[in-house]
Protein backbone atom coordinates (compact mmCIF):
# COMPACT_ATOMS: atom_id res chain seq x y z
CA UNK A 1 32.99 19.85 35.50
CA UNK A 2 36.30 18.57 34.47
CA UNK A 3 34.93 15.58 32.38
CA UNK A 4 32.07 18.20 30.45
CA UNK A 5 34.58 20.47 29.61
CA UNK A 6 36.77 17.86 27.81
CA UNK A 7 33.99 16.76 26.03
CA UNK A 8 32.65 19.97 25.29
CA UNK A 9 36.26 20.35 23.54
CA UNK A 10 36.22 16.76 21.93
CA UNK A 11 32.53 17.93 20.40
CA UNK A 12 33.97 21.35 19.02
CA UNK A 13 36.29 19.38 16.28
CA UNK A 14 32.67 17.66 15.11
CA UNK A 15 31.41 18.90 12.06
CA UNK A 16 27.90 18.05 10.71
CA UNK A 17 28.17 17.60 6.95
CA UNK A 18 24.24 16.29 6.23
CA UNK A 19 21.47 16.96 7.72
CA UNK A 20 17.89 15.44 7.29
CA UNK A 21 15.09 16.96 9.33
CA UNK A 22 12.31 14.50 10.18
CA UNK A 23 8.51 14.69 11.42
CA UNK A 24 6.24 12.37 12.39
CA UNK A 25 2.08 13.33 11.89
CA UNK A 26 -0.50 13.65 14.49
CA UNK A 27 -2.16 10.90 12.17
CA UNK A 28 0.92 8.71 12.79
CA UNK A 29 0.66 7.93 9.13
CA UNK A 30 3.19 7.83 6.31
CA UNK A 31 3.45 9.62 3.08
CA UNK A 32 1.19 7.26 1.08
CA UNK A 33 -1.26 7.93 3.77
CA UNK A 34 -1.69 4.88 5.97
CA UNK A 35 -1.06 4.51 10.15
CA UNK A 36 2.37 3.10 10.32
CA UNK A 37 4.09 1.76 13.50
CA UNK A 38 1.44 -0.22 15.07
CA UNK A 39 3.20 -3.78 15.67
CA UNK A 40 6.28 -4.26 17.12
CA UNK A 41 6.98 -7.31 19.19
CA UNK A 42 7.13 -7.80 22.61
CA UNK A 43 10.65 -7.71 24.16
CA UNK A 44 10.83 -10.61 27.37
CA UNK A 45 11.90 -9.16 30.25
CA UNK A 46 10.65 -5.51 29.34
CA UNK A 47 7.76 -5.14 31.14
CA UNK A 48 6.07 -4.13 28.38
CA UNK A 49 3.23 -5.82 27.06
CA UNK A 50 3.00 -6.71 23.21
CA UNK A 51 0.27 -5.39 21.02
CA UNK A 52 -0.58 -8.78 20.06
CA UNK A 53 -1.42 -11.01 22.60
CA UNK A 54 -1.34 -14.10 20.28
CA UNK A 55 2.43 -13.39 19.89
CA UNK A 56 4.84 -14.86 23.19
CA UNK A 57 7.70 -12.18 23.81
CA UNK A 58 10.58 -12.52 22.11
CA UNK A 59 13.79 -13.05 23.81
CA UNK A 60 15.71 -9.82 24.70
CA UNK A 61 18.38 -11.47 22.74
CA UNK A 62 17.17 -11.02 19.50
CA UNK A 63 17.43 -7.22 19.99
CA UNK A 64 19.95 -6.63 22.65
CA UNK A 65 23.96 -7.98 22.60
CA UNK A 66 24.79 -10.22 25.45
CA UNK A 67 21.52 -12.35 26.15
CA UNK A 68 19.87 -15.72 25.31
CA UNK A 69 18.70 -15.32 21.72
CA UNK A 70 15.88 -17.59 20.58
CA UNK A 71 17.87 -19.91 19.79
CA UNK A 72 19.43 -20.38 23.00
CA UNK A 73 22.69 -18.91 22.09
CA UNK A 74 24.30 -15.04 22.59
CA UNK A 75 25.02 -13.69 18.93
CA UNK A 76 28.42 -12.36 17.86
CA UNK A 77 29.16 -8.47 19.78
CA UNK A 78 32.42 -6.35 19.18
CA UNK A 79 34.81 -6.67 22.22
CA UNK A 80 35.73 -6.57 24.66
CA UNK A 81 32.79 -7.53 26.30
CA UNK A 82 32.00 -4.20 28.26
CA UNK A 83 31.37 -2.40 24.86
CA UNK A 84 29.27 -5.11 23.30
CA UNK A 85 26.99 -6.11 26.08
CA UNK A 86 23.60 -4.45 26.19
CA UNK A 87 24.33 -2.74 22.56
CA UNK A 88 22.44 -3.70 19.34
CA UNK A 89 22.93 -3.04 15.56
CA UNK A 90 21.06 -0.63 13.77
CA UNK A 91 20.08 -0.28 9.96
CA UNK A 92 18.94 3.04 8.50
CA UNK A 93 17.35 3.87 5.30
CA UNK A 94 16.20 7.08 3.47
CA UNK A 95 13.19 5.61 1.67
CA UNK A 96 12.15 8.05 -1.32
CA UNK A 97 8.12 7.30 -1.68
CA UNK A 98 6.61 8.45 -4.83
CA UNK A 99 3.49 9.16 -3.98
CA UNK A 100 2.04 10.78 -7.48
CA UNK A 101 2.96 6.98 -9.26
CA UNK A 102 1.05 5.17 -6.52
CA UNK A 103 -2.36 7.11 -6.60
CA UNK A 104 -1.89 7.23 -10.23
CA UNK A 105 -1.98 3.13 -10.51
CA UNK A 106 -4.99 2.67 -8.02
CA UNK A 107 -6.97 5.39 -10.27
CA UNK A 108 -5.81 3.37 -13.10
CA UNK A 109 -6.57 -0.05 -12.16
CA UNK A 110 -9.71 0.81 -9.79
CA UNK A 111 -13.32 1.33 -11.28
CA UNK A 112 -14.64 3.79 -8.20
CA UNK A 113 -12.94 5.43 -5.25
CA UNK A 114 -13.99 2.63 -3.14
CA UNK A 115 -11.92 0.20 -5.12
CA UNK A 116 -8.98 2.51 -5.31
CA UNK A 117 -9.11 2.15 -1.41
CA UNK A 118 -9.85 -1.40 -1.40
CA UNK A 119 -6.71 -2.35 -3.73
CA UNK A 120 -4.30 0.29 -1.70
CA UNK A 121 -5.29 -1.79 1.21
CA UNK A 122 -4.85 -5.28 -0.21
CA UNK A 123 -1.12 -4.09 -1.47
CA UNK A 124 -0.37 -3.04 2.21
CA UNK A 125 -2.44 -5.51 4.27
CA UNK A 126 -4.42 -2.32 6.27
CA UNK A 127 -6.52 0.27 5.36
CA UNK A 128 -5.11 3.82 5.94
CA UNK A 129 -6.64 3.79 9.46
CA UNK A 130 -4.51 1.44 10.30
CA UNK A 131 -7.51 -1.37 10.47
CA UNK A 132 -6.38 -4.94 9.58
CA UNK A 133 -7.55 -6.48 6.03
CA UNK A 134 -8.01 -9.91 8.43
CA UNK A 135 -10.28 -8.04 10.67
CA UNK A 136 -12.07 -6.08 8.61
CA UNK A 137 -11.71 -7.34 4.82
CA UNK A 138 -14.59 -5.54 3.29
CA UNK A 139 -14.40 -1.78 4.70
CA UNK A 140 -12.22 0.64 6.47
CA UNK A 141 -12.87 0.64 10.18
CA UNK A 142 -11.42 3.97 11.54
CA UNK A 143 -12.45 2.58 15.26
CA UNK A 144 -10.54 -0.64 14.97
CA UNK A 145 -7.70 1.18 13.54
CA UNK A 146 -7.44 3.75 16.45
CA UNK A 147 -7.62 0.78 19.04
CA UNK A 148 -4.28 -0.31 20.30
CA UNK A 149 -6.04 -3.22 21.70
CA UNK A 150 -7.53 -4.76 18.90
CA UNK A 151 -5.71 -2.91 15.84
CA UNK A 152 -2.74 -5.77 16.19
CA UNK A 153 -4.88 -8.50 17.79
CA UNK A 154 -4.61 -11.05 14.80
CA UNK A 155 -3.34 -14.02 12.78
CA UNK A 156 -3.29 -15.25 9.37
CA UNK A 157 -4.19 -18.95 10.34
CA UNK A 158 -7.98 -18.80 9.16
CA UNK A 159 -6.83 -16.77 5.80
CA UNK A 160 -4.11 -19.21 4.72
CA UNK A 161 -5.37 -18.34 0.98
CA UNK A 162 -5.46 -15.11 1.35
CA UNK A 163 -8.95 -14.54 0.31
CA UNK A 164 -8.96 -11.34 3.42
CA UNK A 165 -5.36 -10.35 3.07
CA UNK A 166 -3.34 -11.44 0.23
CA UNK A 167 -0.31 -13.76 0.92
CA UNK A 168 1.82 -11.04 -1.03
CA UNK A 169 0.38 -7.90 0.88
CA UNK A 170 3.29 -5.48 2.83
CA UNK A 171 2.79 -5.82 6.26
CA UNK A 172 1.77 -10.05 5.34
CA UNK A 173 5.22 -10.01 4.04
CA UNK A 174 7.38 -8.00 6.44
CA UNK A 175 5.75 -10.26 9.32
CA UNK A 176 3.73 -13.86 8.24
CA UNK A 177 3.19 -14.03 11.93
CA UNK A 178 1.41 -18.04 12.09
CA UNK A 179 0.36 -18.30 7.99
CA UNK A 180 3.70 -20.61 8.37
CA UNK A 181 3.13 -22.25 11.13
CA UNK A 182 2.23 -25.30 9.10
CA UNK A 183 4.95 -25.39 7.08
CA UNK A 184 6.99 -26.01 10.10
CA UNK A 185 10.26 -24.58 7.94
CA UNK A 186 10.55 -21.15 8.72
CA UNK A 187 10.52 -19.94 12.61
CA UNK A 188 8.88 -16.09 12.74
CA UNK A 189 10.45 -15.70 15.73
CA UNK A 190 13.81 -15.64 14.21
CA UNK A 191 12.99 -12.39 11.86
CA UNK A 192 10.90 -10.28 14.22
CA UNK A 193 12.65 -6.63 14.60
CA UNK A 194 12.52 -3.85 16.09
CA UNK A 195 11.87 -0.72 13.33
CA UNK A 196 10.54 2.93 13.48
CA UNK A 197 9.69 4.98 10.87
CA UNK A 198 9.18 8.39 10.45
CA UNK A 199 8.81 11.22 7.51
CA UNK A 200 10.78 13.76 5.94
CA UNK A 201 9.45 16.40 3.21
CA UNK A 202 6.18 17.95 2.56
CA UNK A 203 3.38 15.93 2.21
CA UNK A 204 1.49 15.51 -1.12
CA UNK A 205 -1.77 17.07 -0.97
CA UNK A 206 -4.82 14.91 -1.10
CA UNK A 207 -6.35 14.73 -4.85
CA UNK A 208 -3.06 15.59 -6.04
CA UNK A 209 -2.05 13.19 -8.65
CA UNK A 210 0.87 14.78 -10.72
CA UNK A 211 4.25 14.66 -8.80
CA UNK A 212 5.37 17.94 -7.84
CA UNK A 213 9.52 16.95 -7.89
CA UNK A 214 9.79 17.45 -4.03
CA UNK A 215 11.57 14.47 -1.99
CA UNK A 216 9.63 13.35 -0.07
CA UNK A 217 9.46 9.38 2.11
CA UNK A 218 10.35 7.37 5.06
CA UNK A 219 13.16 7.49 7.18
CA UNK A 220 13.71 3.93 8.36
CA UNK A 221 15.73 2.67 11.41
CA UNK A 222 16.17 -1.30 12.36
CA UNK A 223 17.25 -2.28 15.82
CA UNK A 224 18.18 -6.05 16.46
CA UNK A 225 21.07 -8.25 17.34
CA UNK A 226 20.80 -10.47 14.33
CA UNK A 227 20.47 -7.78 11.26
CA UNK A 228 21.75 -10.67 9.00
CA UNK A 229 18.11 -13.04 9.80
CA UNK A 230 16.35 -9.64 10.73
CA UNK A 231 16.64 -7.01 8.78
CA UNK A 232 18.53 -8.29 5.68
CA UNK A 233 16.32 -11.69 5.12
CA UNK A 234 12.90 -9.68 5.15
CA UNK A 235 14.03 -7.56 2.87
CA UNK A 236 15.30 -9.85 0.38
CA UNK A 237 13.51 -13.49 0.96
CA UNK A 238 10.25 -11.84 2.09
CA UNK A 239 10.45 -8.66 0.52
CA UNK A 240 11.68 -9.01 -2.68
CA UNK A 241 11.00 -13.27 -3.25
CA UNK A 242 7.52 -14.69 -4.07
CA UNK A 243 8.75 -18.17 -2.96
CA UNK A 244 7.70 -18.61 0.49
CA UNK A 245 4.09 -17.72 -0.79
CA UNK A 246 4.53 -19.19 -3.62
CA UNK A 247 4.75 -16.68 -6.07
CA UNK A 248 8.60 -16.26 -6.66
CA UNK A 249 8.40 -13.87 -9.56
CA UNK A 250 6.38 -11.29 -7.31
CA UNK A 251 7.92 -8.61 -4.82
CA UNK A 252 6.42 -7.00 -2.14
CA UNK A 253 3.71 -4.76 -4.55
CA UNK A 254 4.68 -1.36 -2.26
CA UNK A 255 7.84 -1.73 -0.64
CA UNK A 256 9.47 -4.45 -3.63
CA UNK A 257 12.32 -3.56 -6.13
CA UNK A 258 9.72 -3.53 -8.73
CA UNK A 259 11.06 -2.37 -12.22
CA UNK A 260 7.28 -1.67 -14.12
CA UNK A 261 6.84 -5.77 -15.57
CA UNK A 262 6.31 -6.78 -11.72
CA UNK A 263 2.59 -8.14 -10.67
CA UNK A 264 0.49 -8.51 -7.60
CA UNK A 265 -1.64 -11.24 -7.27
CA UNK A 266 -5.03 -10.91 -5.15
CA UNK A 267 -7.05 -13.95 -4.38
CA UNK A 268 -11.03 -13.68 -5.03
CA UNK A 269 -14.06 -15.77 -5.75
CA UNK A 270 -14.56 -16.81 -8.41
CA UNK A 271 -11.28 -15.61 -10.46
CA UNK A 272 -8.32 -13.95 -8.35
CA UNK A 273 -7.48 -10.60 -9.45
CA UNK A 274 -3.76 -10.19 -10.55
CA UNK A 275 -2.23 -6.64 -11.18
CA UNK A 276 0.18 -6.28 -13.56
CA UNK A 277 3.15 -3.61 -14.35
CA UNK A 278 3.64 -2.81 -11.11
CA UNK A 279 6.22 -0.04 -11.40
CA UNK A 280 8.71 0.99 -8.31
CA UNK A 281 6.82 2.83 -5.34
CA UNK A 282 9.42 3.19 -3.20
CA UNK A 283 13.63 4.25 -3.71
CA UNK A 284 16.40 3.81 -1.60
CA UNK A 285 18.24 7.03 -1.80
CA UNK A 286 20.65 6.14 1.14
CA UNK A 287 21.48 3.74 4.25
CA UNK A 288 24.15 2.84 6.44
CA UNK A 289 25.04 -0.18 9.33
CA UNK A 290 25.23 0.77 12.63
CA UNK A 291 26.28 -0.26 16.09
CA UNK A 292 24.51 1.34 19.04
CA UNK A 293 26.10 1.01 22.29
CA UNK A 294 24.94 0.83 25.74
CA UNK A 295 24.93 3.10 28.09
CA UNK A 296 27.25 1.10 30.32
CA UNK A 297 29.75 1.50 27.08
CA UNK A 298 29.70 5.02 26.80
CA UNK A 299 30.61 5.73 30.08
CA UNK A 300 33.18 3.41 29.61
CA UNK A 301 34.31 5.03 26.32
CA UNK A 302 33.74 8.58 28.15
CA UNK A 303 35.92 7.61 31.20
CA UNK A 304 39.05 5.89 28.89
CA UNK A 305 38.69 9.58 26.65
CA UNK A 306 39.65 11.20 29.47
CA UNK A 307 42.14 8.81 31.07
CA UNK A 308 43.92 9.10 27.86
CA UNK A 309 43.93 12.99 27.72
């Protein structure tokens, strides 16, 4: 009783100066109207299974201080070693989506609804159900996209060329899963995260093509022990570089720092396809570093408050 009424007194001094309310569909989709959150890896030791069983579980150490990373090694943690171990660093971005621009450039580069869909899902790698491009490269498949077990099931290894899903598609980008494997330069494993994503303002209605001013997006939150080769490296070197797929003047067409002379490029028999003027999509109107600890911490924290008066 003792220790909640201290706190209770601690918390009164708080004062909340923003606020930013947060929903998350029944569709589970985003904004721009496709299923988000569907791959995240498997954490070793978790007990839970991954959604992809192609993928072994990554070592807890990638996302939580104080363990074997996959590297072998335990990454740097604030000290002493009671409030490091079993925290993790977090990354969080308000991500301002602008929905209007986006349907405007598929109705201006597509021929026919069904192309406007096809070329959304080529730019993010899934159709709005959530339905892989590698799976199911000619149509929307609102089964596969509902299936948990098959909706993440995949690799890039027979679509090195990107003929099903383009090399410089979002979710291609943001996780290359084994389209490196033969490059035997960059380890995957290294730049796997933990993310969630959620929304924030109204929705733009469907058919609605002329932005109505409201701000509306993403909120995003990153949770791993290594946000330098997490979080920070796909953003810029996968994100925002064409290198690694061999197109270093083109960002990620969605999620990139795109400026309106960017371009997308999308592979095809016999000519590939390559979009041009691709102006920004998506703003970062905030963000902030974190560090999360565990729960062993606070009550460490909670008992030395109190010990101290």
């Amino acid at each position: 009783v003792e220790r909640a009424r201290r706190a209770h007194e601690q918390l009164a001094g708080v004062e909340v100066i923003w606020r930013q309310d947060c929903y998350q569909l029944p569709t589970g989709r985003t904004s721009f109207g496709f299923k988000d959150g569907i791959g995240q890896p498997a954490v070793e030791g978790s007990g839970v299974p991954g959604s992809n069983p192609g993928e072994r579980p990554i070592k807890a150490g990638e996302f939580i201080l104080g363990y074997p990373d996959e590297t072998g090694s335990t990454g740097p943690m604030p000290t002493p070693e009671i409030l490091g171990r079993n925290g993790t660093y977090l990354a969080f971005r308000k991500l301002h989506t602008r929905v209007a621009a986006y349907r405007q450039y598929l109705r201006a580069k597509a021929a026919s609804r069904e192309e406007e869909a096809l070329l959304g899902a080529k730019m993010v790698g899934r159709w709005q159900s959530g339905a892989p491009l590698t799976l199911s490269p000619g149509q929307d498949d609102a089964d596969l996209g509902a299936d948990p077990g098959r909706n993440n099931r995949f690799g890039y290894t027979d679509d090195l060329r990107g003929f099903k899903c383009p090399a410089g598609a979002h979710a291609r980008r943001a996780n290359p899963r084994d389209a490196l494997d033969h490059e035997m330069s960059v380890d995957v494993r290294l730049h796997r995260m933990l993310r969630l994503g959620t929304s924030y303002g109204p929705m733009l209605p469907e058919g609605v093509f002329e932005d109505d001013g409201a701000d509306r997006g993403i909120i995003f939150v990153f949770a791993g022990a290594h946000p330098k080769r997490q979080f920070e490296f796909v953003k810029t070197q996968w994100l925002n570089d064409g290198i690694f797929i061999g197109a270093p003047a083109e960002k990620d067409p969605l999620a990139g720092a795109n400026d309106g002379t960017g371009t997308f490029t999308i592979p095809q028999r016999p000519i590939r396809r390559r979009l041009q003027s691709l102006p920004p999509f998506v703003i970062t109107r905030g963000g902030e570093y974190f560090f999360a600890p565990g729960l062993r911490a606070l009550r460490w924290l909670a008992e030395m408050d109190i010990q101290n008066g």
